[in-house]
N, C-alpha and C. Protein backbone atom coordinates (compact mmCIF):
# COMPACT_ATOMS: atom_id res chain seq x y z
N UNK A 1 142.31 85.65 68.16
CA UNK A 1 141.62 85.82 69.42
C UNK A 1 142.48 85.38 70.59
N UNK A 2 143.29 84.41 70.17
CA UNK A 2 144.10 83.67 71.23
C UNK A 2 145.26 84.77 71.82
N UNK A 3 145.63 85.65 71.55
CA UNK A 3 146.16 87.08 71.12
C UNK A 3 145.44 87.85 72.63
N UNK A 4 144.29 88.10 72.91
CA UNK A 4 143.68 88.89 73.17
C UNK A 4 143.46 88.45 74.77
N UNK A 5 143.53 86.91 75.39
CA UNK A 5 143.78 86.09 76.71
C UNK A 5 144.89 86.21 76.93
N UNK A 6 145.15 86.43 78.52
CA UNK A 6 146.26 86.37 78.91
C UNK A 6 146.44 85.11 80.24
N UNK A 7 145.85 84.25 79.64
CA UNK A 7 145.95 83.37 80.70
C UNK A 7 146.88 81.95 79.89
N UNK A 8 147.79 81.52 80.89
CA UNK A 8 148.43 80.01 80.50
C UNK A 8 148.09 79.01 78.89
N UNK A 9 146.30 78.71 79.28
CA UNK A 9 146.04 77.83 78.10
C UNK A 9 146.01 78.90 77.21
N UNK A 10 146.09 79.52 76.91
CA UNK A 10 146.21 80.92 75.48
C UNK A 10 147.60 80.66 74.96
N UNK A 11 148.82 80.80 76.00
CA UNK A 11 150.16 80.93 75.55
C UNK A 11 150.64 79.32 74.98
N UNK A 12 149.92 78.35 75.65
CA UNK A 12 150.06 76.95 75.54
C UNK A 12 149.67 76.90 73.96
N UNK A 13 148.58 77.57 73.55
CA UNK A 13 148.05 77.16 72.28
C UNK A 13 148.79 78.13 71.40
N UNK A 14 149.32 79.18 71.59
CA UNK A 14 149.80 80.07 70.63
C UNK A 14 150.91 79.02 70.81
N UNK A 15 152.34 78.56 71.38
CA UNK A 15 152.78 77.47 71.11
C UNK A 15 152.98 76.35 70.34
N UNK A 16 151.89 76.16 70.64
CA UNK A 16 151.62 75.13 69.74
C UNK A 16 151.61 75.20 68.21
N UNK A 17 151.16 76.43 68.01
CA UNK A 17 150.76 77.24 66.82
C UNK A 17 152.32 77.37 66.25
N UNK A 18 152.88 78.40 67.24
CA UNK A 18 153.90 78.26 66.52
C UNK A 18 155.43 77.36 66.01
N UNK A 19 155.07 76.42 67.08
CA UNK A 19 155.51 75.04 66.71
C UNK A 19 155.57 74.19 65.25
N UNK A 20 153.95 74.10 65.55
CA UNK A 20 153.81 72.88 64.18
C UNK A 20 152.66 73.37 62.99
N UNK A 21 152.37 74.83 63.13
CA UNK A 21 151.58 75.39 61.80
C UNK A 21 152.68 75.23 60.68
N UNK A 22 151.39 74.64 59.74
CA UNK A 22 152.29 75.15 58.16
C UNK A 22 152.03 76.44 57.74
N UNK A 23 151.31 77.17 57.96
CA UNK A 23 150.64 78.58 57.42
C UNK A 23 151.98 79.49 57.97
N UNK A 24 152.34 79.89 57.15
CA UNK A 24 153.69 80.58 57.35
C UNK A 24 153.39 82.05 58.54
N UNK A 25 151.73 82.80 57.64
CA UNK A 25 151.67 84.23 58.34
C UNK A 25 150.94 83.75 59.90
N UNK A 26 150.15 82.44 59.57
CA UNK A 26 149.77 82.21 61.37
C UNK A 26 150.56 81.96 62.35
N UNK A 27 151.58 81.06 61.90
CA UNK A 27 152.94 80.63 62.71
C UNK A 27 153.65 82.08 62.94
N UNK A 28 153.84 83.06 61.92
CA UNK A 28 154.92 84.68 62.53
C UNK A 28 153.76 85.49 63.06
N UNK A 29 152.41 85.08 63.06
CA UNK A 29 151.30 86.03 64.34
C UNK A 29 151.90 85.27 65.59
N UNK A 30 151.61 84.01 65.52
CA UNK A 30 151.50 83.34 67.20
C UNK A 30 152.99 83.70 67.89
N UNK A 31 154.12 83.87 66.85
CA UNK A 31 155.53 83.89 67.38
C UNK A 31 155.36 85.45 67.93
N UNK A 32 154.89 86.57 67.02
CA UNK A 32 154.74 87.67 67.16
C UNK A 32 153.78 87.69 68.64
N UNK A 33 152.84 87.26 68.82
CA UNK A 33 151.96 87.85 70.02
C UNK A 33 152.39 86.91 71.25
N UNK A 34 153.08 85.73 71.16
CA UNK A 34 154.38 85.19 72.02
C UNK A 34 155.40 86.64 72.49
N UNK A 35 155.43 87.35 71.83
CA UNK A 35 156.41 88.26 72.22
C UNK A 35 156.08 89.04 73.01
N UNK A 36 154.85 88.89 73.07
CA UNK A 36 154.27 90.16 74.05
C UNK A 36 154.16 90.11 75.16
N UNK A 37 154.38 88.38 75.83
CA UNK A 37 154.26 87.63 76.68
C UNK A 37 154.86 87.92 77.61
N UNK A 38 154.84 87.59 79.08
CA UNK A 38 155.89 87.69 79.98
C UNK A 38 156.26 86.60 80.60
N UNK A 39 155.38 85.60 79.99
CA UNK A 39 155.44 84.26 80.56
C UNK A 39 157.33 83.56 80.05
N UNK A 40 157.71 83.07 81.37
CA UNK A 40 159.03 82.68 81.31
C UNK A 40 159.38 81.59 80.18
N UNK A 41 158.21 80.96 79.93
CA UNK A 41 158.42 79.70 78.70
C UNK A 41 158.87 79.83 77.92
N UNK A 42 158.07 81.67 77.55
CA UNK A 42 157.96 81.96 76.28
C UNK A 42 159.50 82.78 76.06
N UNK A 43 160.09 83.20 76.64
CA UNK A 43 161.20 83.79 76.47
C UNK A 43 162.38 82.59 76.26
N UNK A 44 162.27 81.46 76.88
CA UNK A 44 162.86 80.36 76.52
C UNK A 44 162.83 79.36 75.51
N UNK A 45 161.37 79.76 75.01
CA UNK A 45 160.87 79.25 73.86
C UNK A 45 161.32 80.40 72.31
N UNK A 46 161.18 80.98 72.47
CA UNK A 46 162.10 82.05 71.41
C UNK A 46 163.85 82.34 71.54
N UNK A 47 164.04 81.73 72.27
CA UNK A 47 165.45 81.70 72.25
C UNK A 47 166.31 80.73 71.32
N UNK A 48 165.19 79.58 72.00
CA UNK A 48 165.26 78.08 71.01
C UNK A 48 164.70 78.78 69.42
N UNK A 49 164.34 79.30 69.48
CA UNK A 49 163.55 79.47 67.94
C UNK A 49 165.15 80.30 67.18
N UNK A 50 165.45 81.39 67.70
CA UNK A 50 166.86 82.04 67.25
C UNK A 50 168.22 81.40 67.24
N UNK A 51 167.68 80.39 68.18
CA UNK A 51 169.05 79.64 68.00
C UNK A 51 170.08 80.06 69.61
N UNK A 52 169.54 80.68 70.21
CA UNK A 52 170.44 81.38 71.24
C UNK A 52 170.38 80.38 72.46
């Protein structure tokens, strides 16, 4: 559902999600619908995730 808001606390919690979930397929949804994002965090926040 968190997927479906496009406001700040949505991207904050998908974050989070994909931070510190152990659930392997919830952590590659939240990274996945992070992508869809345009929020500047999040492009800085997946960079860190690749290593770039």
């Amino acid at each position: 559902m968190l997927s479906q808001h496009h406001d700040p606390e949505a991207v904050d919690q998908l974050l989070r999600i994909a931070e510190t979930e152990q659930d392997t397929e919830l952590k590659t949804n939240a990274i996945f619908w992070l992508g869809q994002s345009n929020d500047p965090c999040v492009a800085e926040f997946l960079l860190k995730i690749i290593g770039g």
